[in-house]
PDB file of N, CA and C in Angstrom:
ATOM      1  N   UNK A   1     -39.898  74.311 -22.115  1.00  0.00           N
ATOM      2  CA  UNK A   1     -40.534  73.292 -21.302  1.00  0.00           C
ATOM      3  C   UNK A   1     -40.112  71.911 -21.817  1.00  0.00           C
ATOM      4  N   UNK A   2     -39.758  71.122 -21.144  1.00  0.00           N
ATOM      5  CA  UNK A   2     -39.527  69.551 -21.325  1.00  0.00           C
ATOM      6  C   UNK A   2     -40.348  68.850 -21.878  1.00  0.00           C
ATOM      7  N   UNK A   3     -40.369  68.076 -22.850  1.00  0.00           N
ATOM      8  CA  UNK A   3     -41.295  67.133 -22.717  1.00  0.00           C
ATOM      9  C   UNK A   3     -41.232  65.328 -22.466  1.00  0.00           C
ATOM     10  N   UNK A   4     -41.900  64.791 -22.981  1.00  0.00           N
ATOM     11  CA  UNK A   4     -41.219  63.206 -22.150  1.00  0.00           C
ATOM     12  C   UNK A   4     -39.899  63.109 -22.494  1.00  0.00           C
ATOM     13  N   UNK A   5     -40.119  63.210 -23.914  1.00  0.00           N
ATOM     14  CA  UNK A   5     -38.795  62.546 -24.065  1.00  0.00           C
ATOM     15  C   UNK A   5     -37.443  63.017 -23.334  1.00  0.00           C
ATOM     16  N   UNK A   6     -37.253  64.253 -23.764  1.00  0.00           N
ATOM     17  CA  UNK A   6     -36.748  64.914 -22.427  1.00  0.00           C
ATOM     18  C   UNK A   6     -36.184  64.361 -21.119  1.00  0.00           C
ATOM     19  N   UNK A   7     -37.232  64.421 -20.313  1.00  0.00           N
ATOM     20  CA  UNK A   7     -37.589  63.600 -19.018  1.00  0.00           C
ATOM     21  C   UNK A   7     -36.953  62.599 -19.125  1.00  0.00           C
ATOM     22  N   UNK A   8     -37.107  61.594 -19.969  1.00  0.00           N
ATOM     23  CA  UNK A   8     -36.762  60.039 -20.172  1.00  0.00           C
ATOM     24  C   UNK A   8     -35.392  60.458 -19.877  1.00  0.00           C
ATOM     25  N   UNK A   9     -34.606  61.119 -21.069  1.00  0.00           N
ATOM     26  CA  UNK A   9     -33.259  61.257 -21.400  1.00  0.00           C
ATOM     27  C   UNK A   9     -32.724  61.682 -19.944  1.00  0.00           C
ATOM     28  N   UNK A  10     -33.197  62.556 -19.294  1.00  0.00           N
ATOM     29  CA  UNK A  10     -32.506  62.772 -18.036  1.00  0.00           C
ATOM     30  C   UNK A  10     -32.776  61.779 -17.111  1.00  0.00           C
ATOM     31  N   UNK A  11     -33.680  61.074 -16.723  1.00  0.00           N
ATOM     32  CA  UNK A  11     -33.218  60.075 -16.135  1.00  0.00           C
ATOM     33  C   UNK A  11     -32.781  58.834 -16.490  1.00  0.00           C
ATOM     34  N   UNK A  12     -32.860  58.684 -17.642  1.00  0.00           N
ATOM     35  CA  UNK A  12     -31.410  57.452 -18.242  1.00  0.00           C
ATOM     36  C   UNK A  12     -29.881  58.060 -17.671  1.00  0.00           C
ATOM     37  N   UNK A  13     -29.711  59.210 -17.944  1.00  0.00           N
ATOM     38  CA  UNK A  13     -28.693  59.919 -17.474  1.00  0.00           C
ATOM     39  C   UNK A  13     -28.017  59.671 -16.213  1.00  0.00           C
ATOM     40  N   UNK A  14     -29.051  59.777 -15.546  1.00  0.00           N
ATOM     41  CA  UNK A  14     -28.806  59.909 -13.685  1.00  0.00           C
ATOM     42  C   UNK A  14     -28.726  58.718 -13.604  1.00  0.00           C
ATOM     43  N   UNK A  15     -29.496  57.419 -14.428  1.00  0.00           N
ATOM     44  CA  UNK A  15     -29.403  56.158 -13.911  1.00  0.00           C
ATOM     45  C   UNK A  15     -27.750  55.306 -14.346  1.00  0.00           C
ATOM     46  N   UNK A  16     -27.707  56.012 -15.434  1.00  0.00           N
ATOM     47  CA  UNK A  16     -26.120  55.300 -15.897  1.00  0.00           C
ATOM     48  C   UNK A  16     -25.189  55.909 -15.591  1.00  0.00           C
ATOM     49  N   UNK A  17     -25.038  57.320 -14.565  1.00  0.00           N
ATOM     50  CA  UNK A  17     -23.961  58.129 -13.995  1.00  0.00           C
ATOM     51  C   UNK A  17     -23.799  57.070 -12.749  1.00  0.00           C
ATOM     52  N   UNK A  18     -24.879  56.900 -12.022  1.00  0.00           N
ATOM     53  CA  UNK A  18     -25.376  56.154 -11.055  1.00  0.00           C
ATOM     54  C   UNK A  18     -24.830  54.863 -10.795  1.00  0.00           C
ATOM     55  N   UNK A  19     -24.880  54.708 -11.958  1.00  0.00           N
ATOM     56  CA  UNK A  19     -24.342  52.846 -11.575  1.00  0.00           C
ATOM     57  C   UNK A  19     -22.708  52.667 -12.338  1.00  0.00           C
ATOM     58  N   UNK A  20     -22.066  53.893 -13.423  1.00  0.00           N
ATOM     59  CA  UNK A  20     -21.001  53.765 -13.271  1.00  0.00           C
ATOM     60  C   UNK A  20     -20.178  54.300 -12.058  1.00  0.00           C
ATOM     61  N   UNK A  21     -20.984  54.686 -11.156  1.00  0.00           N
ATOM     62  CA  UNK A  21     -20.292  55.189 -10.340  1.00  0.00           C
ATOM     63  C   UNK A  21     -19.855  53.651  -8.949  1.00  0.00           C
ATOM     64  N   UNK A  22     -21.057  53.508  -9.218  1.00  0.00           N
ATOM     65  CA  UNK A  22     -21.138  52.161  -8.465  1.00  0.00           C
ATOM     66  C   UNK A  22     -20.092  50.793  -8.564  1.00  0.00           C
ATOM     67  N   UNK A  23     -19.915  50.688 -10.305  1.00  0.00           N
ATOM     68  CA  UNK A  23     -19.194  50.366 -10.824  1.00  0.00           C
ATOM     69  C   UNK A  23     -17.651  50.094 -10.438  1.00  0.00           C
ATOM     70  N   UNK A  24     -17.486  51.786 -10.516  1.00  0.00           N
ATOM     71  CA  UNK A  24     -15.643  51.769  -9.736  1.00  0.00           C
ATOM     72  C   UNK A  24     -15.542  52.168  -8.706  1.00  0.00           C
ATOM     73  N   UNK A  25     -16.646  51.910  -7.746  1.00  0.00           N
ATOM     74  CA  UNK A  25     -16.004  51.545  -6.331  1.00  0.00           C
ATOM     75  C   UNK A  25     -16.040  50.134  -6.179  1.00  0.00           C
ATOM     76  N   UNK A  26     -16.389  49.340  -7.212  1.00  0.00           N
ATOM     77  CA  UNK A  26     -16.569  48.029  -6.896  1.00  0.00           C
ATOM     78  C   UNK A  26     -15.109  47.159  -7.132  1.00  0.00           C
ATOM     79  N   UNK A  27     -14.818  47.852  -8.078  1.00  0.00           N
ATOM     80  CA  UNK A  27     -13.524  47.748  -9.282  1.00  0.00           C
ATOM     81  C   UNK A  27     -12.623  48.049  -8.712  1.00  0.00           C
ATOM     82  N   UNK A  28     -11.958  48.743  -7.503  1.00  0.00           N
ATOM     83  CA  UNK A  28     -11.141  49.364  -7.007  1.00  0.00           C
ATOM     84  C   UNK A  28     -10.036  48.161  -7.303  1.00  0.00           C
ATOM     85  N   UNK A  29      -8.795  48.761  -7.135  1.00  0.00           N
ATOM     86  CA  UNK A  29      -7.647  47.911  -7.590  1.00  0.00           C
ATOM     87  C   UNK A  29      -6.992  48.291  -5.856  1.00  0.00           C
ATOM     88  N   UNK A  30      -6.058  47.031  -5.911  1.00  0.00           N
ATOM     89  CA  UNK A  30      -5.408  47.070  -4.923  1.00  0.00           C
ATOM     90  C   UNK A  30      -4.607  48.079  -3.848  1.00  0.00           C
ATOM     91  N   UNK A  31      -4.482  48.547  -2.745  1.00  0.00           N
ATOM     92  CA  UNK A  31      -3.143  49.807  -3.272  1.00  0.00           C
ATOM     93  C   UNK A  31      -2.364  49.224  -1.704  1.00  0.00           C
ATOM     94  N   UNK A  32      -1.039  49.754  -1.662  1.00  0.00           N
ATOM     95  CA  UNK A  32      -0.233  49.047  -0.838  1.00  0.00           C
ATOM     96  C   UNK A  32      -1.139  49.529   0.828  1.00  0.00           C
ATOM     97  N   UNK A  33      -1.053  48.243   2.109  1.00  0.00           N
ATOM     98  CA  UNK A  33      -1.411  48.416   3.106  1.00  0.00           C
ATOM     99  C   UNK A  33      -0.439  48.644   4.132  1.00  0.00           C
ATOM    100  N   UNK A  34       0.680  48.095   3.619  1.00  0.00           N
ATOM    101  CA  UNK A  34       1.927  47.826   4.865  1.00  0.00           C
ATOM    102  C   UNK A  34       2.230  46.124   4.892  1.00  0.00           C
ATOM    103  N   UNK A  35       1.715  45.588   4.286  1.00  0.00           N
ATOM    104  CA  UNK A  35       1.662  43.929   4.438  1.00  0.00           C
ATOM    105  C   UNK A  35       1.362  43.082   3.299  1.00  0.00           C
ATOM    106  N   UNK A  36       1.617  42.116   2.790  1.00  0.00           N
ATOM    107  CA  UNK A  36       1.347  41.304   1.702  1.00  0.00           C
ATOM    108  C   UNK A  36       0.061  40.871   2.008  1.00  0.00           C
ATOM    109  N   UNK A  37      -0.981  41.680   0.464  1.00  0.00           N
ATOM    110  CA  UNK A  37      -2.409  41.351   0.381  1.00  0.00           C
ATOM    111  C   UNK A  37      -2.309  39.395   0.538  1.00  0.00           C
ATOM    112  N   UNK A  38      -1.382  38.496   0.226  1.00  0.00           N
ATOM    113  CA  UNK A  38      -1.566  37.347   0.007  1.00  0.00           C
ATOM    114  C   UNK A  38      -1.364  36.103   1.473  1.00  0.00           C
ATOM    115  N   UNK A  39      -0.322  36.853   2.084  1.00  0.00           N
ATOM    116  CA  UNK A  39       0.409  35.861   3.122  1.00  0.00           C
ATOM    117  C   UNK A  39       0.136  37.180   4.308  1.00  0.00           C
ATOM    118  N   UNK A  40      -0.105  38.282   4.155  1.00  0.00           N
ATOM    119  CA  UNK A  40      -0.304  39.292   5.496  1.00  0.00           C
ATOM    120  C   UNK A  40       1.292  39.368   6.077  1.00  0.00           C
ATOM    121  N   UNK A  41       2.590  39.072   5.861  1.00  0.00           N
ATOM    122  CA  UNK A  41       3.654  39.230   5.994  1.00  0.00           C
ATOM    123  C   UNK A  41       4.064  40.436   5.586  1.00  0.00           C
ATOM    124  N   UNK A  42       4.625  41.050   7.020  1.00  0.00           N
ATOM    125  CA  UNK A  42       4.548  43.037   6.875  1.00  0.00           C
ATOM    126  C   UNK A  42       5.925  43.039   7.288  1.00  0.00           C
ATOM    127  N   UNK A  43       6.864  42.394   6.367  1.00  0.00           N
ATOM    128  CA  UNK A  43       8.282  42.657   6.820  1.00  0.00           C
ATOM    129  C   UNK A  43       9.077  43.910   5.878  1.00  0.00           C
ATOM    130  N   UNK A  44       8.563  45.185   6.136  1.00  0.00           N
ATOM    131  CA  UNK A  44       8.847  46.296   5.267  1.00  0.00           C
ATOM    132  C   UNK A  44       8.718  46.459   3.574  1.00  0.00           C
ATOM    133  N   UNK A  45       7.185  46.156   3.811  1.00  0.00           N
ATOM    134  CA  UNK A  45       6.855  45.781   2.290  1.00  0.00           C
ATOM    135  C   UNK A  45       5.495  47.053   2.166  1.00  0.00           C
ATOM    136  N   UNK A  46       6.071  48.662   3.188  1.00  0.00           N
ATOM    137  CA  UNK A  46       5.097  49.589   2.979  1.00  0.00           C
ATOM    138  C   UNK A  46       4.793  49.909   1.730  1.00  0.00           C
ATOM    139  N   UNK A  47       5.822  50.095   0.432  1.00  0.00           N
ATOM    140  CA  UNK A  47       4.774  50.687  -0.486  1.00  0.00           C
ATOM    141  C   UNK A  47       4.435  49.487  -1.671  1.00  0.00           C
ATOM    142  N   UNK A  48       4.444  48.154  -1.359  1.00  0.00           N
ATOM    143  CA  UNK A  48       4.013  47.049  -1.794  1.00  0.00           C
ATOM    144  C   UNK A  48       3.107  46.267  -1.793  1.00  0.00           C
ATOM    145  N   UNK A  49       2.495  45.928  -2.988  1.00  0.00           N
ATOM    146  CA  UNK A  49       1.094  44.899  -2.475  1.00  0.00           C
ATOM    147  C   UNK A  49       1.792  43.736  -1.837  1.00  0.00           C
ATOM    148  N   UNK A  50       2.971  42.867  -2.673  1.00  0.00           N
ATOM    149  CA  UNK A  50       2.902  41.695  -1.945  1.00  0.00           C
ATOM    150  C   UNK A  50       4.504  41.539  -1.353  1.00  0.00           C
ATOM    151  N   UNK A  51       4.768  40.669  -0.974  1.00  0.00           N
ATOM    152  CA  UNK A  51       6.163  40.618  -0.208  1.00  0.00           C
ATOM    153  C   UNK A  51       7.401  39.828  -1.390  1.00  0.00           C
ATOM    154  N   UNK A  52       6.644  39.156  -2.333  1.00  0.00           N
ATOM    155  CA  UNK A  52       7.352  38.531  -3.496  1.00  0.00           C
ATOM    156  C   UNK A  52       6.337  38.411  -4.692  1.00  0.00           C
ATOM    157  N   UNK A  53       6.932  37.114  -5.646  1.00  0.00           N
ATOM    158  CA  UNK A  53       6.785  37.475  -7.172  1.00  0.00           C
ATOM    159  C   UNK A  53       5.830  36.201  -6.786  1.00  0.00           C
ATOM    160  N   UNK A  54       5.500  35.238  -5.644  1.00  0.00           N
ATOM    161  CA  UNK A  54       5.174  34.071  -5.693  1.00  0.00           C
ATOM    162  C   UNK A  54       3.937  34.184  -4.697  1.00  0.00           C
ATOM    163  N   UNK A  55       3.952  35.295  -3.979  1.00  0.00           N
ATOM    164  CA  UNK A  55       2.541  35.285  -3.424  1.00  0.00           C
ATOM    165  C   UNK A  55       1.310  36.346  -4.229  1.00  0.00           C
ATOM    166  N   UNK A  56       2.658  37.337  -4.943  1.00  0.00           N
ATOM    167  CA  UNK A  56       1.568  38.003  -5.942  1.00  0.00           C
ATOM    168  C   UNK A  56       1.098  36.949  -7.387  1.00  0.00           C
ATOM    169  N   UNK A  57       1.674  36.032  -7.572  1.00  0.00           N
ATOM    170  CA  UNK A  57       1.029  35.012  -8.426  1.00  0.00           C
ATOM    171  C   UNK A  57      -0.065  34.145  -7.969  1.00  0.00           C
ATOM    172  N   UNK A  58       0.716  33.768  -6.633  1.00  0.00           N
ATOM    173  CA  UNK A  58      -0.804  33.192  -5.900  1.00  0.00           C
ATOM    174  C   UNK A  58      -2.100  33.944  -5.873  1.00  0.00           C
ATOM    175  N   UNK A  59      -2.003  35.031  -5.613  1.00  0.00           N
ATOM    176  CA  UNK A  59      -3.326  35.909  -5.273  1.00  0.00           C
ATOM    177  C   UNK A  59      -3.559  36.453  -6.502  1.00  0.00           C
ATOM    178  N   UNK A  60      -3.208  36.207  -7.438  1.00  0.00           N
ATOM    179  CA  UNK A  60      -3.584  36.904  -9.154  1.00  0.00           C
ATOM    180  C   UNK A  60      -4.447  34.920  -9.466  1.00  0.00           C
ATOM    181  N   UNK A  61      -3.816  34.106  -9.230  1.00  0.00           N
ATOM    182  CA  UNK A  61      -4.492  32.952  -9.544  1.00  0.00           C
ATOM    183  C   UNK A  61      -5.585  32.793  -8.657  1.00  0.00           C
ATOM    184  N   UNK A  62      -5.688  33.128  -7.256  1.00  0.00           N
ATOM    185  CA  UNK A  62      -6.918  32.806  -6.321  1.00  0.00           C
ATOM    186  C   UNK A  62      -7.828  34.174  -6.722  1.00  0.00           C
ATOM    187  N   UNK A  63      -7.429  35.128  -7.275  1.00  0.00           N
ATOM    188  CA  UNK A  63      -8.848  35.860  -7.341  1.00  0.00           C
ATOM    189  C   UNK A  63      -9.509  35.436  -8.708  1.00  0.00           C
ATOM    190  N   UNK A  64      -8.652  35.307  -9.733  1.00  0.00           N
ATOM    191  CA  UNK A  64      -9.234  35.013 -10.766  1.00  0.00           C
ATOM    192  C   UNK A  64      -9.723  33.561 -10.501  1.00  0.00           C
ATOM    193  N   UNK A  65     -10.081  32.319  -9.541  1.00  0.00           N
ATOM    194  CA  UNK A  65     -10.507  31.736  -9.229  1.00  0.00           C
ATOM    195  C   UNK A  65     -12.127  32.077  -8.644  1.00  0.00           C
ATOM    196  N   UNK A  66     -11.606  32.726  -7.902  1.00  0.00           N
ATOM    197  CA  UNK A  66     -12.911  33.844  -7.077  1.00  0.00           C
ATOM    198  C   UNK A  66     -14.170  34.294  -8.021  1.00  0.00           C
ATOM    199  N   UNK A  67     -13.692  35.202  -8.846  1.00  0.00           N
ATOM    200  CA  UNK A  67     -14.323  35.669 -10.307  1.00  0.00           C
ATOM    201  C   UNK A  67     -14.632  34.764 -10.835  1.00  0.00           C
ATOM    202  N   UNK A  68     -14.141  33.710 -11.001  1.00  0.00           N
ATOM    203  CA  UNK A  68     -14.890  32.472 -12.016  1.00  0.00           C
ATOM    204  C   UNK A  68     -15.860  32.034 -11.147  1.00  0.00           C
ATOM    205  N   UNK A  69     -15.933  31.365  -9.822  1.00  0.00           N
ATOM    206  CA  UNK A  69     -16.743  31.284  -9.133  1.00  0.00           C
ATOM    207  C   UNK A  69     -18.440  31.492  -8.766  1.00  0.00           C
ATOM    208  N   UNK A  70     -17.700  33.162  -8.930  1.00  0.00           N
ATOM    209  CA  UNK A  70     -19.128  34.215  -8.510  1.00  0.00           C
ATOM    210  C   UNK A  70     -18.661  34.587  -6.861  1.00  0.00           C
ATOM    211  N   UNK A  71     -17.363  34.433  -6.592  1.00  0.00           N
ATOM    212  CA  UNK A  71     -17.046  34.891  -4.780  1.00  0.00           C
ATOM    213  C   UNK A  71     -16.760  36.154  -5.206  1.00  0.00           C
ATOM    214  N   UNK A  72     -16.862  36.849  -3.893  1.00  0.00           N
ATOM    215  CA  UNK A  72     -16.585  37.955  -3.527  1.00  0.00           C
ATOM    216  C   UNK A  72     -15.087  38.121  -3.584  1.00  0.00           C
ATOM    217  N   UNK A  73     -14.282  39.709  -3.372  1.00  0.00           N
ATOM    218  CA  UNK A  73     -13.049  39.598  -2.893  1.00  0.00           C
ATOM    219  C   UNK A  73     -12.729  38.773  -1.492  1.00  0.00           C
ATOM    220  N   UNK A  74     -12.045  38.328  -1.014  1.00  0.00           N
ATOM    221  CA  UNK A  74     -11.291  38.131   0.676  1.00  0.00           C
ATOM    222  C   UNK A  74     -11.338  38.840   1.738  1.00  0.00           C
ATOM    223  N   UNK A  75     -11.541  38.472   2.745  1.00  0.00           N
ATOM    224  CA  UNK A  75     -11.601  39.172   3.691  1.00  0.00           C
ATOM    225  C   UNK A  75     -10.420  40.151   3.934  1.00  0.00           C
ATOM    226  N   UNK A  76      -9.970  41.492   4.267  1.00  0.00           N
ATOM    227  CA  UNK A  76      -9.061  41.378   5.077  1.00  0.00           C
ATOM    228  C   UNK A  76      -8.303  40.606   5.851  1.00  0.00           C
ATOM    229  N   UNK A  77      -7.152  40.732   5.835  1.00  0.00           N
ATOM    230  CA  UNK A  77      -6.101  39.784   6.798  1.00  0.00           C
ATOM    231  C   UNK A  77      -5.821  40.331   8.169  1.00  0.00           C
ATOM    232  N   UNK A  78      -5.740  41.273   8.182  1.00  0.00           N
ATOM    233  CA  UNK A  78      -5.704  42.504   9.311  1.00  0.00           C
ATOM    234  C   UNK A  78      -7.177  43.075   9.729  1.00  0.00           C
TER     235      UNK A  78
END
């Protein structure tokens, strides 16, 4: 038979499975769409986040802008 402590321990459990789970869907990292996450320019850039070395710098400097902030990610472009 369980007793509190027990109890406690399993739901600390469920609560921190719970919110790492929450965690990395939040965290998700980029993955290619067909188009540059930065400029939306889909000139055969399928298995690519961005279309160059200068819009993936831009959008590595505007999110880490974002994050300092307290903003959210961007909307979709598409």
């Amino acid at each position: 038979m369980a007793d509190e402590a027990d109890l406690a321990f399993d739901s600390e459990q469920r609560h921190l499975s719970q919110a790492l789970a929450a965690q990395r869907q939040r965290s998700s990292a980029l993955k290619p769409v067909g188009y540059c996450h930065h400029c939306a320019e889909d000139r055969g850039i399928d298995d690519r986040l961005f279309c160059d070395s200068d819009c993936a710098a831009d959008w590595e400097y505007e999110d880490a802008l974002r994050k300092r902030l307290g903003l959210g990610t961007p909307q979709a472009l598409h």
